[in-house]
C-alpha atoms as a PDB file:
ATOM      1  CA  UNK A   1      69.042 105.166 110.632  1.00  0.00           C
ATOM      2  CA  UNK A   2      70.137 108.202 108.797  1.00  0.00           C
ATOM      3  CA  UNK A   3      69.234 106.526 105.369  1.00  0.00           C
ATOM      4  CA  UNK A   4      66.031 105.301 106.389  1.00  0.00           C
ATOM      5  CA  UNK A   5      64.855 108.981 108.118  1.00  0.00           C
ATOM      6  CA  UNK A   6      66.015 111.134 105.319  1.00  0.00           C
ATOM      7  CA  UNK A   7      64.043 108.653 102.607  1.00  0.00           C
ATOM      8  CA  UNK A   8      60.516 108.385 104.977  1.00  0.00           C
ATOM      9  CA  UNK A   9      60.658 112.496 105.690  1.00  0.00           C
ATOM     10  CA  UNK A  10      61.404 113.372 102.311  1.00  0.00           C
ATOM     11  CA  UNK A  11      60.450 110.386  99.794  1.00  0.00           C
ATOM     12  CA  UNK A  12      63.514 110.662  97.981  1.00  0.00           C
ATOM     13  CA  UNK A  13      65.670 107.252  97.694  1.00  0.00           C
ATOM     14  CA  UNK A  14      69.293 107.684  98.289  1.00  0.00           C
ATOM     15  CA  UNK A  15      71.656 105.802  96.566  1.00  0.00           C
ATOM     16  CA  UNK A  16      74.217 105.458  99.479  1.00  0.00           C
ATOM     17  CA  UNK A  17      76.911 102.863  96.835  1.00  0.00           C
ATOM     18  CA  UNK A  18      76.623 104.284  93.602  1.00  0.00           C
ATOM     19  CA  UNK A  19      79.261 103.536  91.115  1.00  0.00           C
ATOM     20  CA  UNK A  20      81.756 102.371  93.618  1.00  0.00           C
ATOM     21  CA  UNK A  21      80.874 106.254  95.823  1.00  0.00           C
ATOM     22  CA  UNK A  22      79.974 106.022  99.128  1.00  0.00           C
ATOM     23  CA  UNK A  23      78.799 109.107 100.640  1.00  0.00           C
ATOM     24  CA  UNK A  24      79.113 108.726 104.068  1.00  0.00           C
ATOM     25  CA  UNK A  25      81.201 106.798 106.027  1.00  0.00           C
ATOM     26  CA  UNK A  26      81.537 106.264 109.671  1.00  0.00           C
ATOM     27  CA  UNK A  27      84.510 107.569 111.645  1.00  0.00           C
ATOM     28  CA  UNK A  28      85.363 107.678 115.379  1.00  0.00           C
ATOM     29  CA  UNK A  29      86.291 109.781 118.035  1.00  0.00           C
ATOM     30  CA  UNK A  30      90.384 108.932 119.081  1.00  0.00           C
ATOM     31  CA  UNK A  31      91.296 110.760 122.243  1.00  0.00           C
ATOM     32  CA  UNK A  32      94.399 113.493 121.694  1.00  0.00           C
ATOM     33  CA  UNK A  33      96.779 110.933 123.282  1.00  0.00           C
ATOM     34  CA  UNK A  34      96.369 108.845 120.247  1.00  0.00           C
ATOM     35  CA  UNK A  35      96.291 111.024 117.392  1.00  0.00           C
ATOM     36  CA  UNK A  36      99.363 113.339 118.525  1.00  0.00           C
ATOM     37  CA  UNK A  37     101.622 109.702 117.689  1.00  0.00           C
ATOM     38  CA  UNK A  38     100.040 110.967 113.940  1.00  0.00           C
ATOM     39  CA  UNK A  39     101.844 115.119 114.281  1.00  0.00           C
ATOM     40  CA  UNK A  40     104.799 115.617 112.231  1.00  0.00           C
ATOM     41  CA  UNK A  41     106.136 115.894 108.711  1.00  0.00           C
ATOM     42  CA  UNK A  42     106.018 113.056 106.333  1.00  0.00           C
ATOM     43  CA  UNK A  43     108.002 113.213 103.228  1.00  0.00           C
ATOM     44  CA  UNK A  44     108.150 110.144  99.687  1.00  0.00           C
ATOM     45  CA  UNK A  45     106.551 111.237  96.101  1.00  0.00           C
ATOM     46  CA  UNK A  46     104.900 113.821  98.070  1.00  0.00           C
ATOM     47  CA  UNK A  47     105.454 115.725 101.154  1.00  0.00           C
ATOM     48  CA  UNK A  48     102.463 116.503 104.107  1.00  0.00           C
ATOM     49  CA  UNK A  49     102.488 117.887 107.341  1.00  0.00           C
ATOM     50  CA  UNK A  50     100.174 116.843 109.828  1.00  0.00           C
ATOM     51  CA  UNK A  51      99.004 118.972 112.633  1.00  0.00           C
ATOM     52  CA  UNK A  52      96.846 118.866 115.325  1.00  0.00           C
ATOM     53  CA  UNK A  53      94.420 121.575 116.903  1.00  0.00           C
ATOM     54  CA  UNK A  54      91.660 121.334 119.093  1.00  0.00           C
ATOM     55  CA  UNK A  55      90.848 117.673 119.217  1.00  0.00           C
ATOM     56  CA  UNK A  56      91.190 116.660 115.247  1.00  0.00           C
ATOM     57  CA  UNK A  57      94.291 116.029 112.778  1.00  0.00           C
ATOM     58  CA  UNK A  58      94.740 117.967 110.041  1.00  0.00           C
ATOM     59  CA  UNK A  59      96.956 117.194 106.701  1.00  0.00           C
ATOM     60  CA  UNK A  60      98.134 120.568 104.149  1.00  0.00           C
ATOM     61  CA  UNK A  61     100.849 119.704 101.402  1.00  0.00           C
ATOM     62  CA  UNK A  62     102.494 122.152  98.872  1.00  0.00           C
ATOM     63  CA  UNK A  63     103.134 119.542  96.921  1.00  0.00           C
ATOM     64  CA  UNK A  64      99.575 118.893  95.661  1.00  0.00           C
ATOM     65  CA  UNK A  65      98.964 122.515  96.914  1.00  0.00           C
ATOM     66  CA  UNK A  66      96.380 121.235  99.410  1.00  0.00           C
ATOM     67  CA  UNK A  67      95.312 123.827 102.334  1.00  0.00           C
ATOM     68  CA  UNK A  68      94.832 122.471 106.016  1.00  0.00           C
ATOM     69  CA  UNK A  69      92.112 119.840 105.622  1.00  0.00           C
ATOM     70  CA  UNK A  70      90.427 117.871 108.342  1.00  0.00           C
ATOM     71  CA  UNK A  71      91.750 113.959 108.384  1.00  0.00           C
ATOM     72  CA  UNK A  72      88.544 112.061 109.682  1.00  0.00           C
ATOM     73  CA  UNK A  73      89.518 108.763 111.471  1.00  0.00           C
ATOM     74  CA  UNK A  74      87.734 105.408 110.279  1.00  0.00           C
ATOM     75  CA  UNK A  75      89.962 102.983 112.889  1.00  0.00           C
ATOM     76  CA  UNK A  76      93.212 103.832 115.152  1.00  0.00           C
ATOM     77  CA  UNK A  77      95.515 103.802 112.159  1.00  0.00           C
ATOM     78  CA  UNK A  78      93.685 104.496 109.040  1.00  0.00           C
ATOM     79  CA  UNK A  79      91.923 108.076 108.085  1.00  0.00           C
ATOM     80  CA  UNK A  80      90.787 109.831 105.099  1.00  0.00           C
ATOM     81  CA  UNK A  81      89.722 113.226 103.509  1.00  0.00           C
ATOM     82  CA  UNK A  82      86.140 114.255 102.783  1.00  0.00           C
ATOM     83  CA  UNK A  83      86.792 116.944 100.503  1.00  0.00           C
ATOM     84  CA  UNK A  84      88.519 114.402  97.828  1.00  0.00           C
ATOM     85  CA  UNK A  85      88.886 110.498  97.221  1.00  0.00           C
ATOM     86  CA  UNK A  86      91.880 109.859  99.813  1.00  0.00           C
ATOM     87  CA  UNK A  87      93.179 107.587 102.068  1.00  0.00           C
ATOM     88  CA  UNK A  88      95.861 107.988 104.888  1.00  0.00           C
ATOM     89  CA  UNK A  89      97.478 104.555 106.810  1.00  0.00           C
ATOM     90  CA  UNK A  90      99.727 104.728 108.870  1.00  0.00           C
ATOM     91  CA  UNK A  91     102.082 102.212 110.223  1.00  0.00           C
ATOM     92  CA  UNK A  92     104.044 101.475 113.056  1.00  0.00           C
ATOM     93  CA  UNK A  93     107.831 100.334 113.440  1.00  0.00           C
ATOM     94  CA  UNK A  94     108.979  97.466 115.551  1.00  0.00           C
ATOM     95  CA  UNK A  95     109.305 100.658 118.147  1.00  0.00           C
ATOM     96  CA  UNK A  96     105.648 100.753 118.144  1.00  0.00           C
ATOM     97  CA  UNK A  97     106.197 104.420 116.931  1.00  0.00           C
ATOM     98  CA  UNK A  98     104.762 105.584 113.484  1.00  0.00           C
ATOM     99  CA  UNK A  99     107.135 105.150 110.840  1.00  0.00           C
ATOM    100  CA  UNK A 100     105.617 105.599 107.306  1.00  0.00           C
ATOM    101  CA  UNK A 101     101.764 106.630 106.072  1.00  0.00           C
ATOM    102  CA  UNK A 102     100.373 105.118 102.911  1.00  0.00           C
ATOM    103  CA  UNK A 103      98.436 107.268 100.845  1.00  0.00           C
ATOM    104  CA  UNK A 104      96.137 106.101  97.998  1.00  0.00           C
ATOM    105  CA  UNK A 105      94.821 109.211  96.232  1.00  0.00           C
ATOM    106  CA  UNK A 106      92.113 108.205  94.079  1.00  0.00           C
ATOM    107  CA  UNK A 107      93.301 104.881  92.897  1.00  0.00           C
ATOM    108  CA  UNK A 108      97.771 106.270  92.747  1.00  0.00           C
ATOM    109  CA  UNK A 109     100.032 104.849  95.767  1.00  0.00           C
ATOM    110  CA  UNK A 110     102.107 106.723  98.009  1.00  0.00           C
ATOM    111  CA  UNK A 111     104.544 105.799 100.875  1.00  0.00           C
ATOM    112  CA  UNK A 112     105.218 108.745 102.999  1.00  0.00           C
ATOM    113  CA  UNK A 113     108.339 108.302 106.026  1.00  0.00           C
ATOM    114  CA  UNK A 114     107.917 109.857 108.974  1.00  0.00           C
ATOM    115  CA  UNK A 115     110.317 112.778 108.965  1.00  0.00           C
ATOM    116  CA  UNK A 116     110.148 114.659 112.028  1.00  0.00           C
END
């Protein structure tokens, strides 16, 4: 609808897959009980912390010197970042408790444990 309303008021054509870019994706809303499971530190290749303050996660790592960023949630388990090309799962152990987050930064592989 958003596509279709931005091209009739303005006349300009979108090009919503271009080159492999998608510009907008859809995400839901996960109540808090959900995403707190997500809050903690998560260490591999790189290390992240991921917090969570007034209703939405957010991921910062020294590593790749990245500041507190908003994680947007696509599904129950899989997020990613709007300001760069990056995707977060996360997976759960036999305890049904997260145990590891898989990171693909544009195209490079990451397995992250759960820490703390």
């Amino acid at each position: 609808m958003f596509k279709e309303l931005v091209e009739k008021t303005t006349g300009v054509t979108i090009p919503w897959e271009w080159e492999g870019y998608i510009p907008y994706r859809a995400t839901v809303k996960l109540p808090e009980e959900i995403l707190q499971q997500f809050v903690g530190e998560y260490d591999g290749k790189l290390r992240a912390k991921i917090s969570l303050a007034k209703g939405q996660l957010k991921v910062e790592s020294e590593t790749v010197n990245l500041p507190k960023t908003n994680l947007y949630a696509q599904n129950d388990h899989h997020f990613f970042l709007k300001v760069m090309e990056t995707e977060m799962e996360f997976v759960k152990g036999t305890d049904g408790k997260i145990e590891k987050a898989i990171l693909d930064d544009e195209g490079e592989h990451y397995e992250l444990k759960k820490i703390k």
